[in-house]
Protein backbone atom coordinates (compact mmCIF):
# COMPACT_ATOMS: atom_id res chain seq x y z
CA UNK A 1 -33.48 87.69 -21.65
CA UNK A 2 -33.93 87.33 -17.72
CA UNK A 3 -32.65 89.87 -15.36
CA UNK A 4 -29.28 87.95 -13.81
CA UNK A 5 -29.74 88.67 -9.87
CA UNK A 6 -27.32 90.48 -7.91
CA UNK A 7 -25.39 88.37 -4.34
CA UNK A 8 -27.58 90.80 -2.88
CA UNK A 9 -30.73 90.45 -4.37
CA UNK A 10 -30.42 86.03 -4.12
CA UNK A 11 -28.92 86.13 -0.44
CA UNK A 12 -31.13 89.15 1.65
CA UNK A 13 -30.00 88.68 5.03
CA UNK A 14 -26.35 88.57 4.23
CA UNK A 15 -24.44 91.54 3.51
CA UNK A 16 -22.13 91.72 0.82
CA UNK A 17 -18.26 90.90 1.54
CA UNK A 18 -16.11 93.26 0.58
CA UNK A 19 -12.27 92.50 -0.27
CA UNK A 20 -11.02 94.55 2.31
CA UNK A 21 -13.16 92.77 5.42
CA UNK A 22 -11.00 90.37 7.63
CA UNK A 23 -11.57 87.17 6.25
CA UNK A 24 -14.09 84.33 8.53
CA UNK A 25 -11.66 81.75 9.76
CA UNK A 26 -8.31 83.32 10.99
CA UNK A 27 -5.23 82.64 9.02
CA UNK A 28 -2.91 80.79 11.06
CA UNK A 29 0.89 81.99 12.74
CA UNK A 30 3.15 80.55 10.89
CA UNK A 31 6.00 82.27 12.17
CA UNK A 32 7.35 79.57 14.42
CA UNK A 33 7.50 76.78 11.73
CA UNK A 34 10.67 76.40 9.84
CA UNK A 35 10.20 77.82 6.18
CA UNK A 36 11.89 76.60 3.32
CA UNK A 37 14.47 78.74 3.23
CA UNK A 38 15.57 78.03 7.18
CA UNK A 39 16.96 74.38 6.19
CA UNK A 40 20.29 73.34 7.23
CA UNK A 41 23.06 73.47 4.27
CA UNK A 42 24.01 69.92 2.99
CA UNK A 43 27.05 70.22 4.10
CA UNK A 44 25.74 69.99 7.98
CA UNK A 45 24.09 66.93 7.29
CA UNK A 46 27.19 65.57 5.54
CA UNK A 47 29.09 66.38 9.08
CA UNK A 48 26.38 64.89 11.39
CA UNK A 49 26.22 61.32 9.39
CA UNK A 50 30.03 61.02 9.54
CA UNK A 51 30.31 61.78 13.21
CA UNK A 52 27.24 59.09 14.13
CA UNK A 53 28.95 56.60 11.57
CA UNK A 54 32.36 56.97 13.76
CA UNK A 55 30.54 56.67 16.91
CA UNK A 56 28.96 53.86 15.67
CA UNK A 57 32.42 51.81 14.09
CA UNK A 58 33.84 52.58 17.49
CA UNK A 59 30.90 51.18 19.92
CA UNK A 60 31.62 47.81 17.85
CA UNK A 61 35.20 47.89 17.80
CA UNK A 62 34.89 48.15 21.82
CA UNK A 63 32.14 45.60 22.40
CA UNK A 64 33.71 42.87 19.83
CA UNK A 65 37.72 43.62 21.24
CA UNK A 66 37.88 44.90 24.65
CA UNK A 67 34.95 43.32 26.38
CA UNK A 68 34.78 39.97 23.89
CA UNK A 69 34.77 37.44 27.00
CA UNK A 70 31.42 38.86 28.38
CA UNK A 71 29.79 37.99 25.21
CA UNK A 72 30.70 34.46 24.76
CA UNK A 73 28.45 31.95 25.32
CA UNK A 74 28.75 29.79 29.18
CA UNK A 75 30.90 27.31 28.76
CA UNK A 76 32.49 24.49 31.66
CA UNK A 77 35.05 27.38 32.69
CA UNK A 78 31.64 29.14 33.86
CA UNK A 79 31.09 26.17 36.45
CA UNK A 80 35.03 24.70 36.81
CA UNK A 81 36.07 28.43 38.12
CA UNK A 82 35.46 30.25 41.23
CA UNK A 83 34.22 33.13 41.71
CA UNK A 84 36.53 36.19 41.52
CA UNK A 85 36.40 38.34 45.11
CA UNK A 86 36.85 41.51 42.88
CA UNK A 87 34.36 40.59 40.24
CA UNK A 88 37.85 40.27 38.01
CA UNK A 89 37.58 38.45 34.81
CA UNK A 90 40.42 35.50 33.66
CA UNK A 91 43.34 36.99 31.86
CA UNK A 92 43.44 35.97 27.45
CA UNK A 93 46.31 33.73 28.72
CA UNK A 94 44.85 31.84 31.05
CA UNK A 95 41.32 31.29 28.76
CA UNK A 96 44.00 29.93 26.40
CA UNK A 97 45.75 27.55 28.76
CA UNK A 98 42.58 26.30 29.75
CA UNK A 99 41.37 25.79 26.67
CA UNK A 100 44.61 23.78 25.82
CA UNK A 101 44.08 21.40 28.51
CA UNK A 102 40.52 20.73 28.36
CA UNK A 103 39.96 16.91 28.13
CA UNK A 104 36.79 15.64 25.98
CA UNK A 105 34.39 13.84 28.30
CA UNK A 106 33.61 11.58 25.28
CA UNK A 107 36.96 9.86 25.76
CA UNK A 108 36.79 9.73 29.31
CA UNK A 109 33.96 6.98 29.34
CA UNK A 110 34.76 5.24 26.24
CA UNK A 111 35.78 1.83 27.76
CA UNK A 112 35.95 0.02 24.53
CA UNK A 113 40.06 0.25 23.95
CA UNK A 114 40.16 -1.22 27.17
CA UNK A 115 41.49 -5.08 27.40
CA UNK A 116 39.42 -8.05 28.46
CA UNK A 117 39.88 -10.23 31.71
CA UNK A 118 41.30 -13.21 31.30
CA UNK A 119 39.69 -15.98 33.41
CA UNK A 120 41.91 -18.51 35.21
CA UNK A 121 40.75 -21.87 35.87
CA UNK A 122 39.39 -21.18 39.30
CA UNK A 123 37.45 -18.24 37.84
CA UNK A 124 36.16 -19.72 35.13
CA UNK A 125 34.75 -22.36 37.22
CA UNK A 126 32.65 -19.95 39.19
CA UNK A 127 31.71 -17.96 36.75
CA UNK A 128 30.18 -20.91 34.70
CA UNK A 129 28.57 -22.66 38.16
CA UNK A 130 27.31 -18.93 39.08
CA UNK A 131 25.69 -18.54 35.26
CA UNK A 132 24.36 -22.33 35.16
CA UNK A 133 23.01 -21.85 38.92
CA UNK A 134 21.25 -18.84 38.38
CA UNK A 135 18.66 -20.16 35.50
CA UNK A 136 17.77 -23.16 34.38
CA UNK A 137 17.40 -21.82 30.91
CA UNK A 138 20.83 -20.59 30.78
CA UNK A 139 23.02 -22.98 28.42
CA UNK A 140 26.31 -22.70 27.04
CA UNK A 141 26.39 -21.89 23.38
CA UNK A 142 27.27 -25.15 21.69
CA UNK A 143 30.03 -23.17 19.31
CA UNK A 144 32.15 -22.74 22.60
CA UNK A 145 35.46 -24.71 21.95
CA UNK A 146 35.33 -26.45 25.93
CA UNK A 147 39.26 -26.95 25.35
CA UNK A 148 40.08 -23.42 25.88
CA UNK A 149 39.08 -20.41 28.28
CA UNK A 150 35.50 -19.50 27.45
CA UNK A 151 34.27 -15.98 26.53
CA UNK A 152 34.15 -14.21 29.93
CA UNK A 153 31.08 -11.92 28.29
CA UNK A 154 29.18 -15.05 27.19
CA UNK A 155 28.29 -15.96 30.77
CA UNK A 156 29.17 -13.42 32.83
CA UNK A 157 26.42 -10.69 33.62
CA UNK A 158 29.29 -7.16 33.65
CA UNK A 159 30.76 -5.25 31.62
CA UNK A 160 34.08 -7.31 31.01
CA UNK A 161 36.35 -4.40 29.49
CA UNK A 162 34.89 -2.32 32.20
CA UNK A 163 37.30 0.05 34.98
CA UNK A 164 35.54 -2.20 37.53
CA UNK A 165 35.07 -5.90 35.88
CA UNK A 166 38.17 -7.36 38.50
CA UNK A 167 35.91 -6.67 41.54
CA UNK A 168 32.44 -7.65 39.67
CA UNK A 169 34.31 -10.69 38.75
CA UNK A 170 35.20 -11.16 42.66
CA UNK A 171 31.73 -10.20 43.81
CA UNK A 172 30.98 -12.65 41.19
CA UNK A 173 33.23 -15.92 43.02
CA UNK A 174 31.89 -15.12 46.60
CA UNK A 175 28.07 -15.36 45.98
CA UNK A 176 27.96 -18.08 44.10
CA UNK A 177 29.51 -20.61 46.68
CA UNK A 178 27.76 -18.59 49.48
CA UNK A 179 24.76 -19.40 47.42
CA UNK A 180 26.11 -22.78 46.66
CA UNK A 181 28.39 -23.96 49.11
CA UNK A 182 27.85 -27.66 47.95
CA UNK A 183 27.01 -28.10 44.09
CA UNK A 184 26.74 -31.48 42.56
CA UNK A 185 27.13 -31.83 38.44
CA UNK A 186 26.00 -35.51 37.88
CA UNK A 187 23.91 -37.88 35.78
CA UNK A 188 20.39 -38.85 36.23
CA UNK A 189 21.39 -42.39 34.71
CA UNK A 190 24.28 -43.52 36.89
CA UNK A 191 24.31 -45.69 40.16
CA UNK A 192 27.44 -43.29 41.63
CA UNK A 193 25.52 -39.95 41.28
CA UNK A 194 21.97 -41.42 42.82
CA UNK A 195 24.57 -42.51 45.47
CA UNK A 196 26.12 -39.57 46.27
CA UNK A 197 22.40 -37.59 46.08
CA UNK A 198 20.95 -40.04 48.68
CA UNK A 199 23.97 -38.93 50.69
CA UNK A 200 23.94 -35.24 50.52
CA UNK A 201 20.04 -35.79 51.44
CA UNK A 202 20.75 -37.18 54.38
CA UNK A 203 22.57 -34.33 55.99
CA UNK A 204 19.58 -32.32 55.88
CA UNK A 205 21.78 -29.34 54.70
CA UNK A 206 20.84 -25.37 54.94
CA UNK A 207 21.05 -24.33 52.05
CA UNK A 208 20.34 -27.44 50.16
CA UNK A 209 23.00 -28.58 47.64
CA UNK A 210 22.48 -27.40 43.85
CA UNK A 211 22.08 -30.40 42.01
CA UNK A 212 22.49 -30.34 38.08
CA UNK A 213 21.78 -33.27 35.94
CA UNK A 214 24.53 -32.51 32.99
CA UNK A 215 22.77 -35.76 31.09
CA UNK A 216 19.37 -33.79 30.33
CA UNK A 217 20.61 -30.85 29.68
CA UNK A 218 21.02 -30.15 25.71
CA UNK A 219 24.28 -28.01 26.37
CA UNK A 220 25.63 -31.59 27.75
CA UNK A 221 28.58 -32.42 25.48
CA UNK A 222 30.22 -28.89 25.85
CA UNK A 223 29.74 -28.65 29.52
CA UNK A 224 31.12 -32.30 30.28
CA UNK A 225 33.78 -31.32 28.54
CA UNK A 226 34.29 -27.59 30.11
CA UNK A 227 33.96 -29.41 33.79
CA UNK A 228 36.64 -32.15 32.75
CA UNK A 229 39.02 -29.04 31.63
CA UNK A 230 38.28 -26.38 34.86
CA UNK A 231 38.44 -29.59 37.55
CA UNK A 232 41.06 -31.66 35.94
CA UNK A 233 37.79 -34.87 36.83
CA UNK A 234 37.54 -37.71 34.59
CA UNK A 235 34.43 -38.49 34.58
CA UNK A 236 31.03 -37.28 36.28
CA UNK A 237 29.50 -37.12 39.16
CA UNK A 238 31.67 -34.30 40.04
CA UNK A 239 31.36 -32.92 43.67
CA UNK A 240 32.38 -29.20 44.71
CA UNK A 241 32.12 -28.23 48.20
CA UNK A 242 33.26 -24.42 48.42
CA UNK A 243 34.34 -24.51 44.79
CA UNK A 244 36.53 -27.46 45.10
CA UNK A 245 36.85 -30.99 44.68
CA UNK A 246 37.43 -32.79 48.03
CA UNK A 247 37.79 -36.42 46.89
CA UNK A 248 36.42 -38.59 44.54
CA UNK A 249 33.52 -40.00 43.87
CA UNK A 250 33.80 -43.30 45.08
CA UNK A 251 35.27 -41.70 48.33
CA UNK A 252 32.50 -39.71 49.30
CA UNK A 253 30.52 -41.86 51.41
CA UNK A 254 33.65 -42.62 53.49
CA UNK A 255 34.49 -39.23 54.28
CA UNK A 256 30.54 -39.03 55.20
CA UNK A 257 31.07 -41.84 57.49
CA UNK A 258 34.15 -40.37 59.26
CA UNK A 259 32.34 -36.76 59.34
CA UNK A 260 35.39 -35.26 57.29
CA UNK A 261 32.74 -34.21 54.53
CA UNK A 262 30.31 -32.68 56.99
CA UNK A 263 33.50 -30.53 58.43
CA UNK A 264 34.18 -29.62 55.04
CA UNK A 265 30.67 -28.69 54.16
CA UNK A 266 30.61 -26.90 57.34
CA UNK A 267 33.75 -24.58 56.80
CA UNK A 268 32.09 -24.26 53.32
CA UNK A 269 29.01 -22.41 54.76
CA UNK A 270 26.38 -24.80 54.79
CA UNK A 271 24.91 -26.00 58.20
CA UNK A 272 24.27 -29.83 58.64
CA UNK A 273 21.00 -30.77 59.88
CA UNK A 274 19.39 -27.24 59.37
CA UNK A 275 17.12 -28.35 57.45
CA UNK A 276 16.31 -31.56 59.51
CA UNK A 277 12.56 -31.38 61.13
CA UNK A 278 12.61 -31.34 64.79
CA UNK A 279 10.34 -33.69 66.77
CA UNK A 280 8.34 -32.35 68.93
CA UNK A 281 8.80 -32.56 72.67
CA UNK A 282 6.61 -34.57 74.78
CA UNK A 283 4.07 -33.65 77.55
């Protein structure tokens, strides 16, 4: 049986530790940490969580009652009211009355309750010269009854139910017969309208007349009709000078002769001659 070696006798250079020698590493001061036995009671903690859960019941109470209008979201009293000298916020009754008598803006700009014009004859007449002058693609719809006032929104370019559609409709009347002072609905195929064209040519007028040719049109039987109704005419050509009818057709090249339709055309806006060449003046 082998001899069991002694600490001693395995380890040579190291001396044997006794009980009673300090110990290597030094044993921590514990003495300022709290010990088991230091803890609060319960009934401490019991007292602290009621007095935070008050605190915290009243903070809300305050921020969602007393000071309620600093927390609502900018609205149009933010821009409608001015700015208080004193930094002074509005009183509950006066949010309220404002509130009351805030009008929606949605209602404001509906203009569809709003009622129509209503054309008269004289109107209607420009309106229909001023949407038949301005392209010669436009054409009136052939379900238009010509024996009674025609849709103002079918040829008219506005908003007819609109807070401004009386003085579109007058912008309307004045630049068509500045545009058109002399406007001529006729026929290719009749001896009286190549007449009265020959005529108007010869007067050499700035702006030229607006000639329309109602027979090759394919809107023909509807606007014969329409022009019959609006100028109380019988038959075509029909001549307007200013937006009237100055005589009839056969009477024309009188008046031409006695320079009563060149006055006429004149006071309309047109200028006879202005379109006549000049000669040029001899060396």
């Amino acid at each position: 049986m082998a001899h069991r070696r002694t600490f001693s006798a395995r380890f040579p250079d190291m001396t044997p530790v006794m009980l009673d020698s300090p110990p290597l590493t030094p044993i921590p001061n514990v003495g300022g940490f709290p010990i088991s036995g230091s803890r609060k009671p319960r009934a401490y903690w019991a007292r602290t969580t009621l007095l935070a859960g008050f605190a915290f019941v009243a903070l809300s109470l305050y921020l969602l009652v007393v000071s309620h209008p600093a927390l609502r979201a900018p609205s149009f009293l933010d821009t409608a009211r001015p700015a208080a000298a004193d930094g002074a916020r509005w009183s509950s009754e006066t949010f309220r009355k404002a509130l009351k008598h805030k009008k929606p803006v949605a209602a404001a700009a509906d203009f569809s309750a709003r009622p129509q014009i209503v054309l008269n004859a004289t109107q209607e007449l420009a309106a229909v010269s001023s949407f038949i002058a301005s392209l010669p693609q436009n054409m009136i719809p052939a379900t238009v009854d010509p024996s009674l006032p025609i849709d103002p929104q079918l040829i008219l370019d506005f908003d007819t139910r609109g807070p401004h559609a009386e003085e579109e409709l007058q912008a309307v009347m004045q630049d068509v017969w500045t545009r058109n002072p002399v406007m001529l609905y006729c026929k290719v195929h009749s001896p009286v309208s190549r007449e009265l064209k020959q005529v108007l040519k010869n007067l050499y007028l700035r702006p030229a007349s607006t000639i329309v040719d109602v027979d090759t049109r394919p809107d023909e039987h509807v606007l014969t009709q329409l022009l019959y109704r609006l100028t109380s005419a019988s038959e075509l050509p029909i001549l307007l000078v200013g937006g009237r009818i100055i005589a009839e057709p056969k009477e024309i090249k009188w008046l031409a002769e006695t320079g009563d339709l060149q006055k006429a055309i004149t006071e309309a806006g047109a200028v006879v001659d202005g379109s006549r060449k000049k000669k040029p003046k001899k060396l």
